[in-house]
Protein backbone atom coordinates (compact mmCIF):
# COMPACT_ATOMS: atom_id res chain seq x y z
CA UNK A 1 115.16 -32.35 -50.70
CA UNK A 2 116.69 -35.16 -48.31
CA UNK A 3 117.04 -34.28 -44.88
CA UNK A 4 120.83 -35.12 -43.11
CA UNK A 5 120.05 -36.13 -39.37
CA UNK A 6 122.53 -34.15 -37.12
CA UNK A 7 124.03 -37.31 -36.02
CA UNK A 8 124.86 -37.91 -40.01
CA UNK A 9 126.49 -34.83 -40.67
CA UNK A 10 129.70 -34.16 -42.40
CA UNK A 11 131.96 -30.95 -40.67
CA UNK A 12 133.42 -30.69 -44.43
CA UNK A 13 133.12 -34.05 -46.71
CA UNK A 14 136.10 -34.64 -48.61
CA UNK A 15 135.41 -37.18 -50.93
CA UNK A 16 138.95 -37.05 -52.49
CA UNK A 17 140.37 -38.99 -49.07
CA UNK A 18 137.65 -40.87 -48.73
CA UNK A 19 138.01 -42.36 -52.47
CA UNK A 20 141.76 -42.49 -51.48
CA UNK A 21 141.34 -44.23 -48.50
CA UNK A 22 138.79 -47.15 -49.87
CA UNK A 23 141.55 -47.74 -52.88
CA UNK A 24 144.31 -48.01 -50.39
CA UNK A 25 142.29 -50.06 -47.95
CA UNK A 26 140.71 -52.50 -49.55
CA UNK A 27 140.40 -55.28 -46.88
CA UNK A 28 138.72 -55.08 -43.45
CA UNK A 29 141.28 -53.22 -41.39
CA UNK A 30 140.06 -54.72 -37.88
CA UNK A 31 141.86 -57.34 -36.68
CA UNK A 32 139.91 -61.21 -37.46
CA UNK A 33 139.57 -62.33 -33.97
CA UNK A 34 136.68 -60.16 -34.38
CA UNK A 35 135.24 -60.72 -37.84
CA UNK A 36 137.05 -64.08 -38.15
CA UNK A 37 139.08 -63.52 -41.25
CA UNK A 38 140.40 -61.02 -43.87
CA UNK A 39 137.07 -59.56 -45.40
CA UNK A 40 136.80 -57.38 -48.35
CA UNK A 41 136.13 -53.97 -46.63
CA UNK A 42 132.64 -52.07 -48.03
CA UNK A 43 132.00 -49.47 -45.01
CA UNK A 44 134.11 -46.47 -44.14
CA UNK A 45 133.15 -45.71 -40.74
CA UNK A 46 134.16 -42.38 -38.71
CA UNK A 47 136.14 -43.38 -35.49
CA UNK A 48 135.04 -40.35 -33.98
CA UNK A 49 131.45 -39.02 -34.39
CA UNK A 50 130.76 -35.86 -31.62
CA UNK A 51 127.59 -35.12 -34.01
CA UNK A 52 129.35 -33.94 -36.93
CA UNK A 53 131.85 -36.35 -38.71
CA UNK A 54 135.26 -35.21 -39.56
CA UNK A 55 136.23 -37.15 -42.79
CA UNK A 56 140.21 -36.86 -41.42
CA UNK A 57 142.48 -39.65 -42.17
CA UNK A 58 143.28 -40.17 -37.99
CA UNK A 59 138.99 -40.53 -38.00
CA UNK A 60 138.58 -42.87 -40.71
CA UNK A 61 139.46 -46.61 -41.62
CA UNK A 62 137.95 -49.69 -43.86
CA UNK A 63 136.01 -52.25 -42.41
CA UNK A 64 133.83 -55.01 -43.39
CA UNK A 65 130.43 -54.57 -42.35
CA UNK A 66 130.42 -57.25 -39.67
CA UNK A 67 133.09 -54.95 -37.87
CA UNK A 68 131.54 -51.88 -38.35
CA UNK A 69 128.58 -53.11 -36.73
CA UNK A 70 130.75 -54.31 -34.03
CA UNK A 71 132.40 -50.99 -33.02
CA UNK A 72 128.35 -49.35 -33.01
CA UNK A 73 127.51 -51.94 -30.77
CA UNK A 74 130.81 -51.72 -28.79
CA UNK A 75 131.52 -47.69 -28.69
CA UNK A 76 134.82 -48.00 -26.30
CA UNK A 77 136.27 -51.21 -27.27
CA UNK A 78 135.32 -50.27 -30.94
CA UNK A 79 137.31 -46.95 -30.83
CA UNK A 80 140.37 -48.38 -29.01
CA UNK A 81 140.83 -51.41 -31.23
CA UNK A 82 140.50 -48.88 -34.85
CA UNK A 83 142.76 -46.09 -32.90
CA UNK A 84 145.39 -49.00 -32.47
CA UNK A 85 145.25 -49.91 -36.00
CA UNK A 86 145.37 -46.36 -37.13
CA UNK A 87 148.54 -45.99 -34.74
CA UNK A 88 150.30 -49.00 -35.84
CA UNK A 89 149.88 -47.79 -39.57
CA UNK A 90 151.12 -44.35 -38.34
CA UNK A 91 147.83 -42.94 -39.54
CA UNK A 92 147.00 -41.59 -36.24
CA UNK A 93 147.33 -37.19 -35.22
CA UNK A 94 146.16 -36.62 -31.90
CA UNK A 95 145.39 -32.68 -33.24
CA UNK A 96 143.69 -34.12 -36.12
CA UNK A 97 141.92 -37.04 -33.81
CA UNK A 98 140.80 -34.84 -31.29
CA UNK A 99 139.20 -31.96 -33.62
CA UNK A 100 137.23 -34.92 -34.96
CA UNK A 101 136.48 -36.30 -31.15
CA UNK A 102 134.50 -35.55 -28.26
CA UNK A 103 137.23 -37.22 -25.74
CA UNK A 104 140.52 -36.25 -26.55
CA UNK A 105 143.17 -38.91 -27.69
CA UNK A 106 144.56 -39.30 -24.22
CA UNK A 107 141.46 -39.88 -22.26
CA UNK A 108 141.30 -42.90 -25.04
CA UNK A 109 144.97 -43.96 -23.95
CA UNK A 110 144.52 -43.49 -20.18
CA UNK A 111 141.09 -43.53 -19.06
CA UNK A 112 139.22 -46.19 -21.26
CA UNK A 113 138.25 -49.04 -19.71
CA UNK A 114 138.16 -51.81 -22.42
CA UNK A 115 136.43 -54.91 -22.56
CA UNK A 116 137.62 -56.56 -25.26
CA UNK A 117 141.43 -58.27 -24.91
CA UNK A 118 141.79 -56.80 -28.24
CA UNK A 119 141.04 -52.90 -27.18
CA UNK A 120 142.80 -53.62 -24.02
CA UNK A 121 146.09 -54.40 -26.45
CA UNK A 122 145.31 -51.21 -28.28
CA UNK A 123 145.38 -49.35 -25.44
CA UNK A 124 148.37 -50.97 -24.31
CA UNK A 125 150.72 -50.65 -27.83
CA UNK A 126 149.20 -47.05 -27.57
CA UNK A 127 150.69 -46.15 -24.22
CA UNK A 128 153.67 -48.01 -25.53
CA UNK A 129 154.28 -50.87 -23.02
């Protein structure tokens, strides 16, 4: 039997969205002043991961793997910069984000400190100035 680390865990896995989601998303969804240019997406990755990932559509979104990588390696920028694209697409519940979250949706919005000038836009269209 494989073992599932804690930090790999699924609350519930619905595999219906997530096969939904790759078919509807088939290009990297982060924006190519970080990858460069439009990539063919191949990674889902889980905005939000407080030890259990939620597989909810405000939690989830396409990216290449050079981007994925990127938001590991960059936790805050990382989630600012997919939250804004999941906003702009309309794809973004703050109940749904924040059952999936450890930090609530507005902590995001108002606390963050970003790095990045394009998590600091994010943040910005998110607060909606």
């Amino acid at each position: 039997m494989r073992h599932r680390s804690r930090t790999n865990s699924r609350h519930e896995e619905n595999r219906e969205l997530l096969a939904e989601y790759r078919e509807a998303n088939p290009w990297c969804e982060f924006p190519p002043s970080i990858c460069g240019r439009k990539h063919d997406a191949t990674e889902l990755h889980h905005i939000s991961q407080g030890g259990v990932r939620y597989d909810l559509l405000s939690n989830i979104i396409h990216l290449c793997g050079e981007a994925h990588r990127w938001c590991h390696a960059n936790p805050v920028d990382g989630k600012l910069i997919c939250l804004g694209v999941k906003s702009g697409k309309g794809e973004l519940f703050e109940h749904e984000f924040n059952t999936a979250s450890v930090r609530n949706l507005e902590w995001y919005v108002d606390c963050a400190e970003p790095v990045h000038p394009a998590a600091v836009a994010a943040q910005q269209s998110m607060k909606g100035t």
